[in-house]
N, C-alpha and C. Protein backbone atom coordinates (compact mmCIF):
# COMPACT_ATOMS: atom_id res chain seq x y z
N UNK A 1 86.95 97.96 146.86
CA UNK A 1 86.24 98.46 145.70
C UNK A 1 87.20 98.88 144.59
N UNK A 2 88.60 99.74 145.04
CA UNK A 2 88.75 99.62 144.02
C UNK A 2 89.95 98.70 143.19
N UNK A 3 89.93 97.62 144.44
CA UNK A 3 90.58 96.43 143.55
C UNK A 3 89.95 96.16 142.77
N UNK A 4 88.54 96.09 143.19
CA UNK A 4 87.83 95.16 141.75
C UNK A 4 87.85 96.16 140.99
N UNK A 5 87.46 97.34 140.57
CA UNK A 5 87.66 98.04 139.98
C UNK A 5 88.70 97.62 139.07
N UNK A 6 89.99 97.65 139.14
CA UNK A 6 91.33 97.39 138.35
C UNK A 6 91.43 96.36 137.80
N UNK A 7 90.87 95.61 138.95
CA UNK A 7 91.29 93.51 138.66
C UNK A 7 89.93 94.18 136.84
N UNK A 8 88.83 94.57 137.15
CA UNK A 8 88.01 94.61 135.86
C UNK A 8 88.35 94.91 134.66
N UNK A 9 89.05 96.31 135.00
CA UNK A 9 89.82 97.21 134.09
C UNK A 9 90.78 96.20 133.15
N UNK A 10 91.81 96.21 134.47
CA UNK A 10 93.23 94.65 133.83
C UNK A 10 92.31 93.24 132.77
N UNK A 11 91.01 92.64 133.28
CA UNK A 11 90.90 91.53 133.28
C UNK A 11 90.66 91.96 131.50
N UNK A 12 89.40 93.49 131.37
CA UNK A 12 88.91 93.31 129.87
C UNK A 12 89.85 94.56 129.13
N UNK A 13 90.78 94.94 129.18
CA UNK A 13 91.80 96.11 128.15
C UNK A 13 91.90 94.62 127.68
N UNK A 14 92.56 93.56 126.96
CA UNK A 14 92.86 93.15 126.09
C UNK A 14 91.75 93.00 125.25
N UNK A 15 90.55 92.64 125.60
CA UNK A 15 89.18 92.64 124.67
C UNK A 15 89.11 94.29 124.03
N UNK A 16 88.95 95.08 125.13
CA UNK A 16 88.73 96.53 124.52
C UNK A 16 89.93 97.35 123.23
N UNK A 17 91.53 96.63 123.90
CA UNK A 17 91.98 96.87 123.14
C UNK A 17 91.93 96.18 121.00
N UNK A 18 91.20 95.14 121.04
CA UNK A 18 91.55 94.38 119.85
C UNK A 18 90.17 94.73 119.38
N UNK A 19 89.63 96.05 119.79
CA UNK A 19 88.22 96.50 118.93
C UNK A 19 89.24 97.75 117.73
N UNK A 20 88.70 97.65 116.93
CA UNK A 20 88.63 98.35 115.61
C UNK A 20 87.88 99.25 115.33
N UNK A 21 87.82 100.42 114.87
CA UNK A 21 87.51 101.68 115.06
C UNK A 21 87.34 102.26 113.61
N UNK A 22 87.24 101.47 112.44
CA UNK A 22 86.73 101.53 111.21
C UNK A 22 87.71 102.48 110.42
N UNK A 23 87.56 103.30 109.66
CA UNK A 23 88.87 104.20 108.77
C UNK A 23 88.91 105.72 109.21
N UNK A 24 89.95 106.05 109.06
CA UNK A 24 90.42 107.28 109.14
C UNK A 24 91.26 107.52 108.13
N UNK A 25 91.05 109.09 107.64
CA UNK A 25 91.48 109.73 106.42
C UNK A 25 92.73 110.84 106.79
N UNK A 26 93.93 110.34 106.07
CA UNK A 26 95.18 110.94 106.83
C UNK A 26 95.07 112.69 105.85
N UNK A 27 95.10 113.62 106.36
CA UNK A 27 95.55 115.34 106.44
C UNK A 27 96.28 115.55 105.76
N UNK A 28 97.37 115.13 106.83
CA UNK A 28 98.98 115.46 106.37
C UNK A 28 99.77 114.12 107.07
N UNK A 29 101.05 114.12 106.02
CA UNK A 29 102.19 113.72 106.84
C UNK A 29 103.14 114.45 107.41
N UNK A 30 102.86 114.07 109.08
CA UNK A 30 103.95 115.19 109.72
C UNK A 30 105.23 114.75 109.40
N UNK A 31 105.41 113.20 110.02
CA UNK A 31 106.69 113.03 109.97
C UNK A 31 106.97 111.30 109.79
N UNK A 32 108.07 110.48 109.04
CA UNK A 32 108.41 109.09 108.80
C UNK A 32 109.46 109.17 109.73
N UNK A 33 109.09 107.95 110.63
CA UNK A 33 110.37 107.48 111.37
C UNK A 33 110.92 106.32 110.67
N UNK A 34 110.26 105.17 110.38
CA UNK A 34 110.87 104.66 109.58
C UNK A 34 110.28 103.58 108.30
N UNK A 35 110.34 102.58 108.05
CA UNK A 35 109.51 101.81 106.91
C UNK A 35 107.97 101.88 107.56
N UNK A 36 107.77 101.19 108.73
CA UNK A 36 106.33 101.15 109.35
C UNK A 36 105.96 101.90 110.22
N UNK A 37 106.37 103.12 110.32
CA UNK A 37 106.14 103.79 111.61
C UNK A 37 106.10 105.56 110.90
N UNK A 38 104.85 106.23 111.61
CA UNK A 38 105.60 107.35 110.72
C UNK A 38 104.01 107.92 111.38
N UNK A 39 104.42 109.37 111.24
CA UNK A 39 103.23 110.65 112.24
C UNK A 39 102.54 111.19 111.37
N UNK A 40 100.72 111.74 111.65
CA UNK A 40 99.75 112.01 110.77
C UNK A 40 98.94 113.23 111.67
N UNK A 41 98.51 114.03 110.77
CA UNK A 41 97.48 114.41 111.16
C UNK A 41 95.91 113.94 110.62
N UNK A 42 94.83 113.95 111.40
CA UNK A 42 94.00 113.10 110.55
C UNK A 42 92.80 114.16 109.90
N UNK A 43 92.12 114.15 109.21
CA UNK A 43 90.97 114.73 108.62
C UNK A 43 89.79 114.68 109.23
N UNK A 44 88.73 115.57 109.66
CA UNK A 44 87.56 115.36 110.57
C UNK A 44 87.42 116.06 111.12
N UNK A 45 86.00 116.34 112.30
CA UNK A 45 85.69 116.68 113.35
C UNK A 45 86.18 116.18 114.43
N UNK A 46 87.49 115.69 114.34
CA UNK A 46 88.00 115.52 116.26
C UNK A 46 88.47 116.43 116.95
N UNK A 47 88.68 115.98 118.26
CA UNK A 47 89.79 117.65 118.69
C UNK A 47 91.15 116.95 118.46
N UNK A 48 91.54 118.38 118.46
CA UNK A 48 93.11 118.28 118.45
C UNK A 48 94.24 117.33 119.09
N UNK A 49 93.93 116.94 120.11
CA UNK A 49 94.34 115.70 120.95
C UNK A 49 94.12 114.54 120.13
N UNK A 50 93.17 114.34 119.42
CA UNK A 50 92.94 112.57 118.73
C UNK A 50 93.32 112.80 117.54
N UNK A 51 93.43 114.25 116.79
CA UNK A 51 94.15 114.34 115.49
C UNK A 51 94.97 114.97 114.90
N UNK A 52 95.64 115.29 115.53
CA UNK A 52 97.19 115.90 115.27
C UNK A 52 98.36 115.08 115.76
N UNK A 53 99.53 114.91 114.61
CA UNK A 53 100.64 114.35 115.75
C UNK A 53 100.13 113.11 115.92
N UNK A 54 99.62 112.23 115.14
CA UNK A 54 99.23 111.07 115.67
C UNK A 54 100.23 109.94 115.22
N UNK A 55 100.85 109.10 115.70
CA UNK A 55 101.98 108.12 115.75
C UNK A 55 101.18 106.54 115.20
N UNK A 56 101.31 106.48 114.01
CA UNK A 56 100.84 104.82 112.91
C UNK A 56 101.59 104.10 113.08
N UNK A 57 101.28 103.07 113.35
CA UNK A 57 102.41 101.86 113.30
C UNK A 57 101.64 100.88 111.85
N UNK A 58 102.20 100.47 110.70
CA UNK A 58 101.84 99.91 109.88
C UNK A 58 100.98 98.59 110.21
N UNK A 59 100.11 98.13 110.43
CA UNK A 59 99.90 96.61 110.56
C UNK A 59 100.33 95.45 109.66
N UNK A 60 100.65 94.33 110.44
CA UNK A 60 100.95 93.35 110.11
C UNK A 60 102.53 92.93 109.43
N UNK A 61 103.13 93.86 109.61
CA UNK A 61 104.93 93.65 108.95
C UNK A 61 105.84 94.79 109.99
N UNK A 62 107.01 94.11 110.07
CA UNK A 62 107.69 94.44 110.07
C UNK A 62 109.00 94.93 109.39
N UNK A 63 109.79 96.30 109.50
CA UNK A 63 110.56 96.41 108.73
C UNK A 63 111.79 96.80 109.58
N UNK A 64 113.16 96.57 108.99
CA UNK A 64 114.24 96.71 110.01
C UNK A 64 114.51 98.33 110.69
N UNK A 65 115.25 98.03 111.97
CA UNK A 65 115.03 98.85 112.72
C UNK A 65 115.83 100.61 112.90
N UNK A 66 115.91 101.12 112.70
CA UNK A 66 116.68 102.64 112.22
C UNK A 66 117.91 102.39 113.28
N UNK A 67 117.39 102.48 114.79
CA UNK A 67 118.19 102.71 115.93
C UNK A 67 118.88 101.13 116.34
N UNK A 68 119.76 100.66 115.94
CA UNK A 68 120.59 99.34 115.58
C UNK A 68 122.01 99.85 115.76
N UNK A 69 122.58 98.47 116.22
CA UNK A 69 124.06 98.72 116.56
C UNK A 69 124.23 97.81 115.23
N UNK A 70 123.58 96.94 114.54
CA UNK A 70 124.18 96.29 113.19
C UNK A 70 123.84 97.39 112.01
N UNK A 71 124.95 97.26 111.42
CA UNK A 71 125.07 98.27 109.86
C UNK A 71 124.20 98.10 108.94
N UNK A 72 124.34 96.29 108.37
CA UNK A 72 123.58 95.69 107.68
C UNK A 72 122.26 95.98 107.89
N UNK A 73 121.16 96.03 109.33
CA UNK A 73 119.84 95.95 109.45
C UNK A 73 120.03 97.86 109.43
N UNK A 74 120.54 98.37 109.99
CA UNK A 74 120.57 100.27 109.37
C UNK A 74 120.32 100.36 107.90
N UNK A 75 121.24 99.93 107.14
CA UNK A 75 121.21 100.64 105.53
C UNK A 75 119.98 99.29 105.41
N UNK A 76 119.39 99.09 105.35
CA UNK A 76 118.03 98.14 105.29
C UNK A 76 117.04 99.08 105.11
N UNK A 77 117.35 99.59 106.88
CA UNK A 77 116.20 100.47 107.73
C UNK A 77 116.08 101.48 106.97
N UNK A 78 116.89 101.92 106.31
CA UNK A 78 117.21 103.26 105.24
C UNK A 78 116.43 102.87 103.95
N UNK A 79 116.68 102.01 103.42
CA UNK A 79 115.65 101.86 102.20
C UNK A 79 114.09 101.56 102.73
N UNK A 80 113.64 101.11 103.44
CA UNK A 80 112.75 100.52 103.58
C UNK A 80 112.52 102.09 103.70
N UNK A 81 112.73 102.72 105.09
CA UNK A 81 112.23 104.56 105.27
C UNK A 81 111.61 104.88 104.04
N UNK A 82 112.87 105.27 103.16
CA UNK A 82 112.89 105.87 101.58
C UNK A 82 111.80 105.38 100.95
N UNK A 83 111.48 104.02 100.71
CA UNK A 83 110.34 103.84 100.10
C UNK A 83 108.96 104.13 100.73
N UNK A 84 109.13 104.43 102.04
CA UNK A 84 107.59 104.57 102.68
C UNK A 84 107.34 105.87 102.62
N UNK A 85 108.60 106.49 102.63
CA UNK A 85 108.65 108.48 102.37
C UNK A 85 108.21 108.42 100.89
N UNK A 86 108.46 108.04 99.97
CA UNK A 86 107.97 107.80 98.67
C UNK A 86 106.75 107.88 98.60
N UNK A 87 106.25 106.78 98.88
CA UNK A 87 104.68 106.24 98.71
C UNK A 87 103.94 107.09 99.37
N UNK A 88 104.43 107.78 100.54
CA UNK A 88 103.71 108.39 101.39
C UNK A 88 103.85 109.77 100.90
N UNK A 89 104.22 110.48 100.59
CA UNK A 89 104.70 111.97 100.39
C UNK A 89 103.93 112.43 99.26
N UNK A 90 104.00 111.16 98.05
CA UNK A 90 103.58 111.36 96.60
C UNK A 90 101.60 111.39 96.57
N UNK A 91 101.39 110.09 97.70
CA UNK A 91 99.80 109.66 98.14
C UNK A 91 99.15 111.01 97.69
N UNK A 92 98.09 110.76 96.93
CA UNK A 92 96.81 112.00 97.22
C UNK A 92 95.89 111.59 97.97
N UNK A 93 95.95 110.20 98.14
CA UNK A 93 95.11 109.89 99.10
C UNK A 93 95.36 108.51 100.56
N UNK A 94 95.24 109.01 101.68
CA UNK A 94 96.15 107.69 102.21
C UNK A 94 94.80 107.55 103.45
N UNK A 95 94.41 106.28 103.29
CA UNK A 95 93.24 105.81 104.14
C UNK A 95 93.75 104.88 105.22
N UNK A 96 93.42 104.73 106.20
CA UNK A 96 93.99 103.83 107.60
C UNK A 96 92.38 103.00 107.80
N UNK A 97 92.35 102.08 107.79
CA UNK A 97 91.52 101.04 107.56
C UNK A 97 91.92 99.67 108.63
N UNK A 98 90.57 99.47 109.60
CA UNK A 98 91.36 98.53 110.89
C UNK A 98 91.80 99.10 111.85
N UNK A 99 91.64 100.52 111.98
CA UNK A 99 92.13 100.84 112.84
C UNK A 99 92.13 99.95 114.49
N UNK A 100 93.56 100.27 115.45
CA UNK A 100 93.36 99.36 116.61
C UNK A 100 94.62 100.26 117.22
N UNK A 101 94.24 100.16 118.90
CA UNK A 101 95.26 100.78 119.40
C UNK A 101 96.47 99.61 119.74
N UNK A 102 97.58 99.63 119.81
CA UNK A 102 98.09 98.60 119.53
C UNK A 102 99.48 99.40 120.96
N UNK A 103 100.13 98.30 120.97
CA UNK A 103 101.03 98.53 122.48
C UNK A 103 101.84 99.95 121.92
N UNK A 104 102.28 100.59 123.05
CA UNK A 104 103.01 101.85 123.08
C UNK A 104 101.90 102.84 122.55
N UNK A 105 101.05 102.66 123.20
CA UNK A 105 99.98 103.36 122.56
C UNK A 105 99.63 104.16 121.33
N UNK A 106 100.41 103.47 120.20
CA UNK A 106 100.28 103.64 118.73
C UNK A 106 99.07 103.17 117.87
N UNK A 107 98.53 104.14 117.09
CA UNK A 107 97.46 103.49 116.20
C UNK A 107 98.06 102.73 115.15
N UNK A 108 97.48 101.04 114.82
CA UNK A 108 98.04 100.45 114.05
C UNK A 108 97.31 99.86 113.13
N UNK A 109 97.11 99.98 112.34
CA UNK A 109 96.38 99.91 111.28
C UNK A 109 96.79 99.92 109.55
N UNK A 110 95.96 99.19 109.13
CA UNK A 110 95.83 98.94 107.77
C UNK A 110 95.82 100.35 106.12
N UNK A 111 97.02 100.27 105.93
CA UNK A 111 97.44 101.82 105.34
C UNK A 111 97.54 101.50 104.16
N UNK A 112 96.44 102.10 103.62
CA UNK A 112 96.38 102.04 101.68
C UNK A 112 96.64 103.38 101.34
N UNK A 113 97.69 103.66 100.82
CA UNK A 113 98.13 104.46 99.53
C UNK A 113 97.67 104.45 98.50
N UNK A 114 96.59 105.28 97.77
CA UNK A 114 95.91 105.36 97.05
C UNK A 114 95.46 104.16 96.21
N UNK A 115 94.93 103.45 97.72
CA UNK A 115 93.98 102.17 97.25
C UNK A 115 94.97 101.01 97.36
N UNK A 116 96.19 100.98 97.81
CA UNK A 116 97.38 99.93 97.64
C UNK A 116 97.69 100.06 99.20
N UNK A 117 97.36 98.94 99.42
CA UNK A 117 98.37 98.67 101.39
C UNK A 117 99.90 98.53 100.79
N UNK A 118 99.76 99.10 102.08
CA UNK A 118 101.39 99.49 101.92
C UNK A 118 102.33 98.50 102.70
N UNK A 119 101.36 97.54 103.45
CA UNK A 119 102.09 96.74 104.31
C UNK A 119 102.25 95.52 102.97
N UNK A 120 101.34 95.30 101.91
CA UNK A 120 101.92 94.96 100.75
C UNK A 120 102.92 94.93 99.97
N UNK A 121 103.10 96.40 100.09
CA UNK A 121 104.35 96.69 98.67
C UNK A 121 105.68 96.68 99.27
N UNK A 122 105.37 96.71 100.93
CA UNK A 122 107.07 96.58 101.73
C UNK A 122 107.05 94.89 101.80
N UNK A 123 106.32 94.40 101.80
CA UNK A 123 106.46 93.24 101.52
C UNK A 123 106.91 92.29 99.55
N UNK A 124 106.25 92.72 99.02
CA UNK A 124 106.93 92.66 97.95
C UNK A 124 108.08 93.27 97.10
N UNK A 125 108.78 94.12 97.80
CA UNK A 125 109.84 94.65 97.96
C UNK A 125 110.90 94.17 98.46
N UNK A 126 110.80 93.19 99.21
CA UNK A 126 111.56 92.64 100.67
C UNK A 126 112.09 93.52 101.52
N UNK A 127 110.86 94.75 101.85
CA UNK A 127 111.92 95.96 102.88
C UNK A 127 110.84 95.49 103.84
N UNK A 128 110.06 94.29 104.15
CA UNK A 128 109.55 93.99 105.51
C UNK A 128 109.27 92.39 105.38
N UNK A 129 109.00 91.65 107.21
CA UNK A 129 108.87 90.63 107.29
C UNK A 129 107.58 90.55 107.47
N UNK A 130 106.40 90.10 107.43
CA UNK A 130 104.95 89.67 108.25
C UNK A 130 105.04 89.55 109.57
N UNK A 131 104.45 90.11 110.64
CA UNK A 131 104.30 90.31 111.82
C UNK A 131 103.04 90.62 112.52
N UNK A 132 103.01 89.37 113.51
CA UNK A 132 101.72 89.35 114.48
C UNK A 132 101.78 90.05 115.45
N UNK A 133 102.60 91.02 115.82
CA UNK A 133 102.59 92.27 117.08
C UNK A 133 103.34 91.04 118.25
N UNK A 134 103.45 90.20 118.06
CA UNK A 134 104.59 89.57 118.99
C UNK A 134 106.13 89.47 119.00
N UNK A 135 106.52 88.64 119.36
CA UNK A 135 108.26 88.35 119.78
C UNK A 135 108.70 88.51 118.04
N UNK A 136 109.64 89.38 118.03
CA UNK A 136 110.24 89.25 116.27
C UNK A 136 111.05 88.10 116.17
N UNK A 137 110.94 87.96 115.29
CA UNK A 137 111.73 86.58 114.77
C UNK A 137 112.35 86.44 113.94
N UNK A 138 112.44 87.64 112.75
CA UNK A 138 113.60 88.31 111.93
C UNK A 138 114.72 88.84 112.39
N UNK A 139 116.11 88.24 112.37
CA UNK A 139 117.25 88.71 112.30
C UNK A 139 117.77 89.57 110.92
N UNK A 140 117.69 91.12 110.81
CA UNK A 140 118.23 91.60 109.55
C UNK A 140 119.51 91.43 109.76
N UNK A 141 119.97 91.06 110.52
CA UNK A 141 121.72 91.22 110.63
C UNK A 141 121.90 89.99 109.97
N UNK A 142 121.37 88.72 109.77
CA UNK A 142 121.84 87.51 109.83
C UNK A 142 120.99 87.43 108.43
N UNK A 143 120.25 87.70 108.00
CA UNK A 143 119.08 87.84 107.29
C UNK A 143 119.10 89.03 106.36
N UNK A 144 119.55 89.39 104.77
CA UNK A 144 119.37 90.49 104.13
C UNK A 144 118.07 90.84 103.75
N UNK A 145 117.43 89.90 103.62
CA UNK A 145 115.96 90.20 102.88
C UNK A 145 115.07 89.04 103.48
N UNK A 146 113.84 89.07 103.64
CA UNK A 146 112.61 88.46 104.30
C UNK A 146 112.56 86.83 103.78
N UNK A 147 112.48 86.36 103.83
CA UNK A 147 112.54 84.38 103.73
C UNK A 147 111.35 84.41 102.75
């Protein structure tokens, strides 16, 4: 019983996971780790567990990585930060739209800065690549700016 149980569990988390959970209205910013990644508290009636301290992963881009043994993809990782601390800090209003729980159990979702995705403007910036949540395929070391 409770194989099947698990074998059920295992067979549908990828369906359950790729459900969407409509918008959420960010509080505060606790904290930027780096261009796409960065901690919220959210606005609402939840408890404290689903809205405080909550860990965003930007959807759909990638931006280079902070914790790197290459220099080149670091001082990258550094601007790209800077501009998301920017956009983000200044926001009066920052909406998460799409929400989805996405691996490492991060909410990842669609982040407009007062009406502007932001997975946009790191993209027209060249401080990110487009990314399907799979295998990366951007080298910043080899690579200064997005193709």
């Amino acid at each position: 019983m409770k194989l099947t149980i698990f074998t059920l569990i295992f067979l549908f988390s990828p369906i359950l996971s790729a459900k969407t959970y409509g918008e959420l209205i960010v509080s505060e910013i606790v904290s930027i780790y780096d261009g796409d990644t960065f901690r919220v508290n959210l606005d609402g009636d939840m408890p404290r567990i689903f809205g405080e301290n909550i860990s965003i992963r930007v959807a759909n881009v990638d931006t280079p990585e902070i914790r790197t043994k290459c220099v080149k993809e670091k001082i990258l990782a550094r601007k790209a930060k800077q501009f998301s601390v920017q956009k983000l800090r200044e926001a009066k209003v920052i909406v998460l739209k799409n929400v989805q729980r996405g691996k490492y159990f991060r909410i990842v979702a669609d982040v407009y800065v007062d009406g502007v995705l932001l997975s946009k403007q790191l993209l027209d910036n060249n401080l990110a690549v487009q990314y399907a949540g799979k295998k990366k395929k951007h080298n910043w070391c080899i690579n200064n700016a997005p193709n």
